[in-house]
Each structure stands twice: as structure tokens, then as C-alpha cells.
Protein backbone atom coordinates (compact mmCIF):
# COMPACT_ATOMS: atom_id res chain seq x y z
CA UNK A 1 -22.52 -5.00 12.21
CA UNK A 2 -20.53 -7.93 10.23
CA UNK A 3 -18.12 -6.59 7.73
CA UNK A 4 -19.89 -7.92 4.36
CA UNK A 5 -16.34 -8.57 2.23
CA UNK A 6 -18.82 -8.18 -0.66
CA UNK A 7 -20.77 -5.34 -0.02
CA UNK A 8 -18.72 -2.85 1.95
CA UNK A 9 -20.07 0.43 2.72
CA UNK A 10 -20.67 2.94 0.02
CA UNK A 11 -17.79 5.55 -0.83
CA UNK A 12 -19.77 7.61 -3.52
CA UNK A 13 -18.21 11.03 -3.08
CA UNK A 14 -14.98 9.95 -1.95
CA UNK A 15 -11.79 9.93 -3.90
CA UNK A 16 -8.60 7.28 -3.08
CA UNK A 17 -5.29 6.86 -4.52
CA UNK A 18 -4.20 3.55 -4.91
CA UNK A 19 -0.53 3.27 -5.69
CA UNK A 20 0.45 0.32 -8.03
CA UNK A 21 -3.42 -0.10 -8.35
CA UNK A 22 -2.58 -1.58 -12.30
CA UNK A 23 -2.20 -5.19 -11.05
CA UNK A 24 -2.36 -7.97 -8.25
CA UNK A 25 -3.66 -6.34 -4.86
CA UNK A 26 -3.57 -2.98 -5.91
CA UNK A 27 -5.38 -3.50 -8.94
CA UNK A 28 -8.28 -5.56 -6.83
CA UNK A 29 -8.21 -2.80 -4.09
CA UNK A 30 -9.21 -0.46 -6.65
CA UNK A 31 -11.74 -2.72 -8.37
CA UNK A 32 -13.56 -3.32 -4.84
CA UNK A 33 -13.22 0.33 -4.24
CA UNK A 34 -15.05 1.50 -7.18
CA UNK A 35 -17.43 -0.91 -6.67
CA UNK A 36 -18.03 0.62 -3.22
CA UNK A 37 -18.64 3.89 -5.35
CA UNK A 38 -15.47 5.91 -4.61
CA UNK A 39 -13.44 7.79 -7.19
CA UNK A 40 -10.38 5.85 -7.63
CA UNK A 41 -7.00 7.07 -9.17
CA UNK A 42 -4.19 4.38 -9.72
CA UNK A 43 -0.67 5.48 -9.63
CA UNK A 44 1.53 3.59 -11.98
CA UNK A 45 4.48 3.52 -13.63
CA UNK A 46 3.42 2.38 -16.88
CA UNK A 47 0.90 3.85 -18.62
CA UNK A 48 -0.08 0.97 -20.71
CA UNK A 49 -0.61 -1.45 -17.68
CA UNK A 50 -2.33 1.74 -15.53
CA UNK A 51 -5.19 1.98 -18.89
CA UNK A 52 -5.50 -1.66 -19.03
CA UNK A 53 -7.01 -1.60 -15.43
CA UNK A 54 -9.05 1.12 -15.97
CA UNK A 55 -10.37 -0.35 -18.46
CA UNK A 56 -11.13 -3.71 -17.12
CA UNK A 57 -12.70 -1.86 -13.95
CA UNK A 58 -15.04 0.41 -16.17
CA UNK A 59 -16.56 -2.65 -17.65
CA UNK A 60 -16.51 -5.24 -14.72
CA UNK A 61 -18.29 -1.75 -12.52
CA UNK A 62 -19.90 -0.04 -15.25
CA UNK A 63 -20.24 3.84 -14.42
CA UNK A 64 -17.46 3.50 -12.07
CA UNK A 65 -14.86 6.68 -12.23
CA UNK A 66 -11.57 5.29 -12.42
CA UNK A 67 -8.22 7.39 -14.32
CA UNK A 68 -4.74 6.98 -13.67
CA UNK A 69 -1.64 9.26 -12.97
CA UNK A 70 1.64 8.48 -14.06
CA UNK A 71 3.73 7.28 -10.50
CA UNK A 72 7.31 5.63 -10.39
CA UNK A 73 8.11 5.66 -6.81
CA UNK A 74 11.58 4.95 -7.25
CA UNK A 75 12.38 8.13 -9.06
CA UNK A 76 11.99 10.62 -5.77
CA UNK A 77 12.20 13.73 -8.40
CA UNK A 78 9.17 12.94 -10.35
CA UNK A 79 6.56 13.09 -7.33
CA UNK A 80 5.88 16.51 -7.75
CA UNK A 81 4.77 16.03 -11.22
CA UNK A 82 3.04 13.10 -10.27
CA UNK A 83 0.88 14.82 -7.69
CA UNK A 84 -0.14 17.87 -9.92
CA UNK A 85 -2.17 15.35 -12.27
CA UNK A 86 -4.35 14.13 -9.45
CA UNK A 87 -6.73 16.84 -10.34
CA UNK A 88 -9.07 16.52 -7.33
CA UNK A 89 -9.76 19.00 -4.31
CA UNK A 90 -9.00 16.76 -2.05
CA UNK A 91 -7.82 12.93 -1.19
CA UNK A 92 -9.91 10.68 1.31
CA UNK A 93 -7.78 7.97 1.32
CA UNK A 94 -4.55 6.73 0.18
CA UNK A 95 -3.54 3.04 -0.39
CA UNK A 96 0.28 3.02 -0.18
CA UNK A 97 0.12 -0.49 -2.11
CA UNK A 98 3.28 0.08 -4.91
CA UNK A 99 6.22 -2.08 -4.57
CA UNK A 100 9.07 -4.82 -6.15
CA UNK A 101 9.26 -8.26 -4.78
CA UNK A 102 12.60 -9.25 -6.79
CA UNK A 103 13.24 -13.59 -6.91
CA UNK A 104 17.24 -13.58 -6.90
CA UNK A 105 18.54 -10.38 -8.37
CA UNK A 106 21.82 -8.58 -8.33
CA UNK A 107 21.30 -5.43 -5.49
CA UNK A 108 19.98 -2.51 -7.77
CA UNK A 109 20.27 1.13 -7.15
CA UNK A 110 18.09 3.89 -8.51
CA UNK A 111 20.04 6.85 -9.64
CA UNK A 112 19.98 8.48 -6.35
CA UNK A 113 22.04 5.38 -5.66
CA UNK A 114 19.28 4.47 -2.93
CA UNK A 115 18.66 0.36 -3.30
CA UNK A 116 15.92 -0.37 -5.68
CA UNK A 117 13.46 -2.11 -3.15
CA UNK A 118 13.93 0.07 0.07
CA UNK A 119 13.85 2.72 -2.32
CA UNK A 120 10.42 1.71 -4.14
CA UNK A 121 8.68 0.14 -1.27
CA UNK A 122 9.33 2.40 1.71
CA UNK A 123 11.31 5.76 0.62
CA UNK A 124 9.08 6.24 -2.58
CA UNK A 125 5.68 6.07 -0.30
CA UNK A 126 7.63 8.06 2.91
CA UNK A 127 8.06 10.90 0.03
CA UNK A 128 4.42 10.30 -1.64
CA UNK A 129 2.52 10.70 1.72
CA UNK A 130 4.63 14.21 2.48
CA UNK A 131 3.70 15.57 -1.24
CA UNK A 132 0.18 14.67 -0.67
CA UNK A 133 -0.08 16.01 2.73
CA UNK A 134 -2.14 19.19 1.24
CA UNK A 135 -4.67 16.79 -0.43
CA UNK A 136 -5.23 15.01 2.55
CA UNK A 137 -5.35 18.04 4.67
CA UNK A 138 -8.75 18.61 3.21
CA UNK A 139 -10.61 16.25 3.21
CA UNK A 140 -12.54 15.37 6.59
CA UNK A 141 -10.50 12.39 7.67
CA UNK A 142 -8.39 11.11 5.14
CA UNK A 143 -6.71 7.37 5.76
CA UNK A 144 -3.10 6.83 4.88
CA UNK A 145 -3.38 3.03 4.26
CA UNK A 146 -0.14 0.93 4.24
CA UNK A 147 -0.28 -2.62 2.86
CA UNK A 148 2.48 -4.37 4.73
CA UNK A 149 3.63 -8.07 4.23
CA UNK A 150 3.62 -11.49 6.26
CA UNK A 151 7.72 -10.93 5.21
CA UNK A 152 8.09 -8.30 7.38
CA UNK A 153 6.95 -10.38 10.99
CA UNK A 154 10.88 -12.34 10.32
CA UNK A 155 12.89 -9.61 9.28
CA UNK A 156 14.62 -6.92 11.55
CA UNK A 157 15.80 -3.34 10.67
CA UNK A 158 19.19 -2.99 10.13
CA UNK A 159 19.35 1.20 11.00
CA UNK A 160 23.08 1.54 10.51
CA UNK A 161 22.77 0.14 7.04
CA UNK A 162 19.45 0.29 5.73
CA UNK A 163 19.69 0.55 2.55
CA UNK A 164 22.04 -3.12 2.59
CA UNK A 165 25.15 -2.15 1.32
CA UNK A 166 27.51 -4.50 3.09
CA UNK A 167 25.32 -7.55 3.03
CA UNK A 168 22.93 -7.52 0.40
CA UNK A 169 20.23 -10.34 0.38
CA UNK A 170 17.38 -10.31 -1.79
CA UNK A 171 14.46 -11.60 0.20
CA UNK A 172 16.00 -10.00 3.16
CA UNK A 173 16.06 -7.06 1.77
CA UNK A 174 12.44 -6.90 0.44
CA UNK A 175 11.47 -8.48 3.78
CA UNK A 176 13.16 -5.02 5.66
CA UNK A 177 11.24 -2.87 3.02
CA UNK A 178 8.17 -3.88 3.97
CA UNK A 179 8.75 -3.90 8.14
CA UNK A 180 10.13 -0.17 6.90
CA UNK A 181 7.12 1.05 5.46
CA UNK A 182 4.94 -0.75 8.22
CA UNK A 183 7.36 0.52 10.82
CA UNK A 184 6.90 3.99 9.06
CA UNK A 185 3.34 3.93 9.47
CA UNK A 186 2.67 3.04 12.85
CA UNK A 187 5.55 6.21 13.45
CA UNK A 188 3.36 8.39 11.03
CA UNK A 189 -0.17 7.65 13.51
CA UNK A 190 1.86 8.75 16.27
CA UNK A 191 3.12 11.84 14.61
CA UNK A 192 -0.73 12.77 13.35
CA UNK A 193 -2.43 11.98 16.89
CA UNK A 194 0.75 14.68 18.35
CA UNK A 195 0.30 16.87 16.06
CA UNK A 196 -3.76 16.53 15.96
CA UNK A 197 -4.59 15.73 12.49
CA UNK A 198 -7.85 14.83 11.61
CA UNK A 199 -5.86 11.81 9.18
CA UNK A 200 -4.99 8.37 10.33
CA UNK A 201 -2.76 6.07 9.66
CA UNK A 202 -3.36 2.40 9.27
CA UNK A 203 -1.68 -1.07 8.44
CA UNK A 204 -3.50 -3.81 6.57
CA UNK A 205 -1.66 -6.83 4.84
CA UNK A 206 -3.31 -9.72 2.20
CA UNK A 207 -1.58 -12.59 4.44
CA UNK A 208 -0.99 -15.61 1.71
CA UNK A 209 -1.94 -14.46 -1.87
CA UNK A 210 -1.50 -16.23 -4.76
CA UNK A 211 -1.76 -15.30 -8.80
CA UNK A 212 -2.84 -19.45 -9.33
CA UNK A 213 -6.15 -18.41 -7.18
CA UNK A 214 -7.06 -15.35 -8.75
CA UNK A 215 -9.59 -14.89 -10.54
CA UNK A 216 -8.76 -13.61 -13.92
CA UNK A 217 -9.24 -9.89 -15.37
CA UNK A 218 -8.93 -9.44 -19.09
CA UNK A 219 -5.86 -7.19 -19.98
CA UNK A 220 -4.64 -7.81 -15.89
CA UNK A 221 -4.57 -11.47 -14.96
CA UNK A 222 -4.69 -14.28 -17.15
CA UNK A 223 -5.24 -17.99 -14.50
CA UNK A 224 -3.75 -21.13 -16.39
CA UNK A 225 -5.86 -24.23 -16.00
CA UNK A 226 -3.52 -26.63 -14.68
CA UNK A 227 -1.89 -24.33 -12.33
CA UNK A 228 -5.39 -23.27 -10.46
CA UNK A 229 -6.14 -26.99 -10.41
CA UNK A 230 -2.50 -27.98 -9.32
CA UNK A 231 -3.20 -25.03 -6.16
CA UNK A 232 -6.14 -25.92 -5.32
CA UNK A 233 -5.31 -27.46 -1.65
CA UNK A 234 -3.13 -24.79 -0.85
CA UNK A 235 -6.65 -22.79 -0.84
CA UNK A 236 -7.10 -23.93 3.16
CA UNK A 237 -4.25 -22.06 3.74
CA UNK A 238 -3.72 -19.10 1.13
CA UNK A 239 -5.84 -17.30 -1.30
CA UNK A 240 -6.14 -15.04 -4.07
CA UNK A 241 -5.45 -11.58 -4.82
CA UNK A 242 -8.79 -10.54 -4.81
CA UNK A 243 -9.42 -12.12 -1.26
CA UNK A 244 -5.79 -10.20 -0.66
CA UNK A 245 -7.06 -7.20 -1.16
CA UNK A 246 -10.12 -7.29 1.30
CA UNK A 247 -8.23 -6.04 4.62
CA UNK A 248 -6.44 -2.99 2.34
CA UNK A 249 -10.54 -2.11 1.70
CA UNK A 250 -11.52 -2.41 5.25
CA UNK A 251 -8.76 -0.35 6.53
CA UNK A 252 -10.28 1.70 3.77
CA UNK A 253 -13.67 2.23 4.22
CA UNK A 254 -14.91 0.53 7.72
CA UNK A 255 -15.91 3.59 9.77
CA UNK A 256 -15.20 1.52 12.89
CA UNK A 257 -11.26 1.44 11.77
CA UNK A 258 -9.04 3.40 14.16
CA UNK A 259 -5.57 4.85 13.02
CA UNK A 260 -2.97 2.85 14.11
CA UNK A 261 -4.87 -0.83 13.80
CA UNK A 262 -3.27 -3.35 12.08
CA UNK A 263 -5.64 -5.29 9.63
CA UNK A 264 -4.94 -8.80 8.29
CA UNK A 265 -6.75 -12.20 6.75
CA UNK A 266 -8.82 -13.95 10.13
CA UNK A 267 -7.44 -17.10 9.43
CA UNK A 268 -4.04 -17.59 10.66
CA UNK A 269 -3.29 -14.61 8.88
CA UNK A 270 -3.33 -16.07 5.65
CA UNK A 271 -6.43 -16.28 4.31
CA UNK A 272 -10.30 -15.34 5.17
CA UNK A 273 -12.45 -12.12 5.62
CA UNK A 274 -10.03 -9.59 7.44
CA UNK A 275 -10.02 -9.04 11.12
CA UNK A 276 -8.29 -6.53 13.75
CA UNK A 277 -4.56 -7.84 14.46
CA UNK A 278 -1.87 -7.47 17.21
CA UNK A 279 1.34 -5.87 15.50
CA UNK A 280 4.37 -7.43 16.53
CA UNK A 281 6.50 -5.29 19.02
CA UNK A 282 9.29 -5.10 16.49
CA UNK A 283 6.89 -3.32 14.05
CA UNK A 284 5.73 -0.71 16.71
CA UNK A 285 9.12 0.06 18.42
CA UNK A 286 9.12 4.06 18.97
CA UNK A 287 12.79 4.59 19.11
CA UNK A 288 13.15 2.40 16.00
CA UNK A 289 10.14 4.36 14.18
CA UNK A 290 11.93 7.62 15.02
CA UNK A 291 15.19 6.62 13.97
CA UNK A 292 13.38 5.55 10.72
CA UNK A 293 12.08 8.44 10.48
CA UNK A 294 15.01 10.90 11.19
CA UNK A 295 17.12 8.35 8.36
CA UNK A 296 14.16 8.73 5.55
CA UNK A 297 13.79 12.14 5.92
CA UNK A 298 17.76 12.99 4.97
CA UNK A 299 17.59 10.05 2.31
CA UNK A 300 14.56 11.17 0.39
CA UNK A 301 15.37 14.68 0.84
CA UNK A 302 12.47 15.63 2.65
CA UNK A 303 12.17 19.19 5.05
CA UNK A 304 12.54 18.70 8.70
CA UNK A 305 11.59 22.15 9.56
CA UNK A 306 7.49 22.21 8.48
CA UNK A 307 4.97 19.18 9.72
CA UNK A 308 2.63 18.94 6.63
CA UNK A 309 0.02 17.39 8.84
CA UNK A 310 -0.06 19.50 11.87
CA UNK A 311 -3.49 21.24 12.14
């Protein structure tokens, strides 16, 4: 059957985390989702931003159920609190969707003195997905879903200094955050098909997705006239964020999906309805994923000795 972008399948007694879910993809993910009928919690740093969206969901999807937990990924000691609000029995689905895109800044550290956007994008969800490994434990078949980037396809990992401490590069470095936390993914399917999890693990990425062709959201998104009009033709290449967040919901909900599937925009990866993708071999190297693995487990602090998904 077609994948209706739409009307995807219903979710009504399903429950997904969305991280960053307060704005731009993340905040359309978890519209779309709670359209579908799942239970959605956003994870966000600011409380403010996190109620706006809730709010602006509840009355675009009204009788949706939509709350948010408090969630600053770059701050590795507050995950534990942040996982005892999620108040559910179990997770079906995560969306690891959080993250900093910086224009030209200084390099930043957090005070674990980890760099700000390795540390948000890639250690922040590498810590998240082990503290909620009992809440995806039970459900049936929970999803980890990791929304990657069209950044990462240029970039390289640098192992021996990941965290770019002797040459520091702003769009490099958010470019190796994001092949980091697809890199960690496609390591995290292996790990769950060894260790025989019932979860999977999948990639999805919005391909070209602009805030000029996004449709606006009171409280979330505000469009400007002349800049819509002024991006108009860029729309047969790129879209919006809504559009953006379609392959995140397939990866999501299609019961076809298969763990370890990367899922992108159809047309040139940029734009359109979202189809199956080939991952680059660079993204799905397994001496680089286990390397990645070995170096975010000492930097985020994480145990070695238990694996919270084996069954």
C-alpha cells in the first residue's frame, strides 16, 4: 500500500518521545504524530517553548494527548530526572530529534567540558536511549528513531579527536555530530539484532528544510510574507519543516519499516514524500561504529558491564 504522507496509520494506544519536539521538525513530528493518534511527550529544554507546542497541537488536533518533560541533553546529569517524569508504562517509540546547528560561534563546552554540539546532538541522545532502555524494554517493539542530516553525507569522523579540540570548525563540527549520532544508530541496530531485542533502530533525515516554507503555528512559527514569496523557487528543490518531518513519521509508524533502514525525502533527497535510502558506507562502517561506541560510552559515563537491551 502507498504511504499516504497525510493519513499515516493510526497510533492510538501508543506513546512516543520526541526530543526537541517544541519547534521546527521535532515540533511537526509530534504534530503529525498526534494526529496519527499516539500519545506524544516532547522533551525540551525550555518549558515555555515545550507548553507553547502543546498548546498549538491540542488545538490544531483537538483531543490529542500531548505533555512535555523537561530535557536538556547537554547536561548528561539531569537525564535521570528527566526520565522519571515520563510517567508512562512503557515507550513505543523514540524520536531522537534534539540538537544545535550553531552559524559561526566560538567552540563551546558544557560543564563536563564535552563540546556543546557533539555533546547535544550525539552524546546527549547516546545517554537518553541507555536511560530509557527499561521503557522501551516493554513495549512490544519499540523504534529508536534517529533524525540524521544531509551534513553528515560530507563530513568524516575524526575518532582521535572527536570532540574537535585541536581544530575546531563550526559547520564541521555540527556536520560530525550528526554522522555521530547516525553512525551511532546504525551501531545500536546491530547491537539489538545480537543481542535479540524486540527494538529497532532506524535513520530518517528531512533532506532540504526550510523555516521560509513552513507553514506557520501560532506560538511556534511565525512565516514573513516576503521571505515565503522571495523562496518560493527554491520549493523544486527544498521544502518545509512540516514536509521535513514526514520520513521521521514513517520511520515511526510504517509497519513495513525494518531496523536499520535509512529513510529520506524521494526527491534527490531533498524534498518529496519519503522513500527507503542507501546509507553511505562511511555512515555504516562497523569498526568506526564500535569505536564510536567504545569512545561515548567512557565520555558520557555510561556502564560497559550490563546491555540494557539484551532480552
Amino acid at each position: 500500500m502507498a504511504w499516504n504522507v497525510h493519513k499515516p496509520p493510526r497510533a492510538d494506544g501508543t506513546t512516543v518521545l520526541v526530543t526537541g519536539g517544541n519547534a521546527g521538525i521535532g515540533y511537526f513530528t509530534a504534530e503529525q504524530l498526534a494526529a496519527a493518534g499516539a500519545t506524544v511527550i516532547i522533551g525540551s529544554r525550555s518549558p515555555r517553548k515545550a507548553t507553547a507546542a502543546v498548546d498549538a497541537i491540542t488545538a490544531r488536533v483537538p483531543g490529542s494527548q500531548v505533555r512535555h518533560i523537561p530535557l536538556d541533553l547537554a547536561d548528561l546529569d539531569s537525564l535521570k530526572a528527566s526520565v522519571s517524569h515520563l510517567d508512562t508504562d512503557a515507550l513505543d517509540a523514540v524520536v531522537l530529534n534534539a540538537g544545535i546547528a550553531l552559524d559561526a560561534p566560538p567552540r563551546e563546552q558544557n560543564h563536563r567540558g564535552h563540546e556543546l554540539m557533539f555533546a547535544t546532538n550525539h552524546l546527549g541522545h547516546f545517554a537518553l536511549v541507555h536511560r530509557l532502555a527499561p521503557w522501551l524494554n516493554a513495549a512490544p517493539a519499540a523504534r529508536i528513531v534517529t533524525m540524521g542530516s544531509f551534513a553528515a553525507r560530507s563530513e568524516r569522523l575524526d575518532l582521535d579527536d572527536p570532540q574537535s579540540v585541536r581544530d575546531y570548525d563550526p559547520k564541521r563540527a555540527y556536520g560530525r555530530s550528526k554522522l555521530a549520532q547516525m553512525t551511532f544508530a546504525f551501531e545500536l541496530d546491530r547491537r539489538l539484532r545480537a543481542s535479540g531485542s524486540t527494538c529497532m533502530s532506524v535513520i530518517a533525515h528531512p533532506g532540504g528544510a526550510l523555516d521560509a516554507l513552513t507553514p506557520p503555528r501560532p506560538g511556534i512559527h511565525r512565516r514573513s510574507g516576503s521571505r515565503h514569496l522571495l523562496s518560493l523557487p527554491a520549493r523544486l528543490l527544498v521544502q518545509g519543516k512540516d514536509a521535513g518531518a514526514w520520513p521521521a513519521v514513517r520511520a515511526t509508524l510504517d509497519p513495513d519499516v525494518r531496523g536499520g533502514q535509512l529513510w529520506g525525502p524521494g526527491r534527490l533527497g531533498l524534498s518529496g514524500k519519503p522513500h527507503l535510502e542507501t546509507p553511505q558506507a562511511h555512515m555504516t562502517d562497523r569498526p568506526t561504529g564500535a569505536a564510536l561506541w567504545t569512545a561515548s560510552t567512557h565520555l558520557s559515563g555510561q556502564s560497559t558491564r550490563v546491555d540494557p537491551f539484551a532480552s
